[in-house]
Protein backbone atom coordinates (compact mmCIF):
# COMPACT_ATOMS: atom_id res chain seq x y z
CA UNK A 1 -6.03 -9.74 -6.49
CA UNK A 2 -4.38 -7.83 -9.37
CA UNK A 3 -1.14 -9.27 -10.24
CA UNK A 4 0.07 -5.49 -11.40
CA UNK A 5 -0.72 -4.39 -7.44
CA UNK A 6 3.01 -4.83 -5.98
CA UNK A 7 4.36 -4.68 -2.62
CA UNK A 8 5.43 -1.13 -1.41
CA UNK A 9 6.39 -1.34 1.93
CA UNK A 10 9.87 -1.78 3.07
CA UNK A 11 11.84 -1.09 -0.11
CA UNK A 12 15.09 0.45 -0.24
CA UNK A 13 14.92 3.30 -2.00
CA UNK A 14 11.31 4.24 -0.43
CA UNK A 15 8.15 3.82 -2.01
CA UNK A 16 7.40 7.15 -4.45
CA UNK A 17 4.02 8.49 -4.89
CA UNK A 18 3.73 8.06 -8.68
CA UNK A 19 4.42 3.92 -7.54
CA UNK A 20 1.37 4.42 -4.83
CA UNK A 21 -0.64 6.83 -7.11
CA UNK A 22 -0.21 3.73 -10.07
CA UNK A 23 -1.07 1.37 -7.69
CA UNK A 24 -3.89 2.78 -6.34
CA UNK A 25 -5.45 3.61 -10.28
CA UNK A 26 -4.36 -0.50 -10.90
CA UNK A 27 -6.77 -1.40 -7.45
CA UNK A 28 -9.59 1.43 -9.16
CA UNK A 29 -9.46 -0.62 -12.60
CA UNK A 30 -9.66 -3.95 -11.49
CA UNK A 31 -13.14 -3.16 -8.42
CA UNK A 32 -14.58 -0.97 -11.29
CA UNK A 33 -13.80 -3.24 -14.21
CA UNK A 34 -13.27 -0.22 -16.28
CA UNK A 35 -9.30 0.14 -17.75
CA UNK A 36 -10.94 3.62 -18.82
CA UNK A 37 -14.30 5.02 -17.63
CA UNK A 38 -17.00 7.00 -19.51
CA UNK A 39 -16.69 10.91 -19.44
CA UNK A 40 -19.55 10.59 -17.33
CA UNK A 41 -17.80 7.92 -14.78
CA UNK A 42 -14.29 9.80 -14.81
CA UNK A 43 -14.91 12.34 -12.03
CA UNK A 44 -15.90 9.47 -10.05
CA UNK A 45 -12.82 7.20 -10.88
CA UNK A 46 -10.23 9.49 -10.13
CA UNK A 47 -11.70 10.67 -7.18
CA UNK A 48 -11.66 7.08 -6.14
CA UNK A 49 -7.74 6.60 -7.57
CA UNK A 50 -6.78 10.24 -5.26
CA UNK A 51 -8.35 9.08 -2.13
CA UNK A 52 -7.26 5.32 -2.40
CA UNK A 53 -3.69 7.40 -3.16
CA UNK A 54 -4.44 9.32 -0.19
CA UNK A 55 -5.33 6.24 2.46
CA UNK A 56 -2.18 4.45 0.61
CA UNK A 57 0.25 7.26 1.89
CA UNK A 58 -0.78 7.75 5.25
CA UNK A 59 -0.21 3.60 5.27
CA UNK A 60 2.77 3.77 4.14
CA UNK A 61 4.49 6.85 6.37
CA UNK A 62 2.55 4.65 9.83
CA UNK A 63 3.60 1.01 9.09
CA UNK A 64 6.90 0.28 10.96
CA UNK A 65 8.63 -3.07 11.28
CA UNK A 66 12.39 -3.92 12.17
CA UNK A 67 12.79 -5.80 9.14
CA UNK A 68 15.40 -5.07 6.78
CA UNK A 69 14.69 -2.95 3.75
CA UNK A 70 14.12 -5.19 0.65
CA UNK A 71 15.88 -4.67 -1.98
CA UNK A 72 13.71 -3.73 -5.17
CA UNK A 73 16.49 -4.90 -8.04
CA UNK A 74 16.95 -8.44 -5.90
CA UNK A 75 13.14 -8.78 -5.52
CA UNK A 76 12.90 -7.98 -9.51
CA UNK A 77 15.13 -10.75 -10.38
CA UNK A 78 12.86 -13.36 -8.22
CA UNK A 79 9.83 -12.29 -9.58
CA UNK A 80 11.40 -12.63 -12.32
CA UNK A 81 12.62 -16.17 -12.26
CA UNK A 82 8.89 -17.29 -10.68
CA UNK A 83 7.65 -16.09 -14.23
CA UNK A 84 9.76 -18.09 -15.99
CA UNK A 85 8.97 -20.66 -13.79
CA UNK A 86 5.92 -20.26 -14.43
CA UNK A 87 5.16 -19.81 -17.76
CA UNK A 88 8.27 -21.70 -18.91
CA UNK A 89 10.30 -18.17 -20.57
């Protein structure tokens, strides 16, 4: 899956819709293989990015758990440290 597709759900603050709306053009991109379509495919792709953006925020206002919120700065900082992990930074 696309690495630039992060978790939403459970964040504290609360997911916006510009992070779902990018998220949802990130999941367009990478089924369509285009990072920018043709005049004649871009109707098409972003009516594909506003319903995925659509379906994404219904998701997001129904899921429930009784987890604790994550917190985005602390989950930063161990994504973070994986990637230098990773890739030795």
């Amino acid at each position: 899956m696309c690495r630039n597709i992060k978790t939403l759900f459970n964040f504290d603050p609360p997911v916006t819709s510009a992070e779902i709306r990018a998220a949802s053009l990130q999941f367009v991109r990478k089924i369509s293989g285009f990072n920018r379509p043709s005049k004649a495919n871009e109707p098409v792709f972003q009516a594909a990015v506003d319903e995925i953006t659509n379906v994404a925020t219904r998701l997001m206002s129904s899921l429930e758990t009784t987890a604790a919120p994550k917190n985005r700065e602390e989950e930063a900082a161990k994504a973070k440290a994986r990637a230098a992990e990773r890739f030795g930074m």
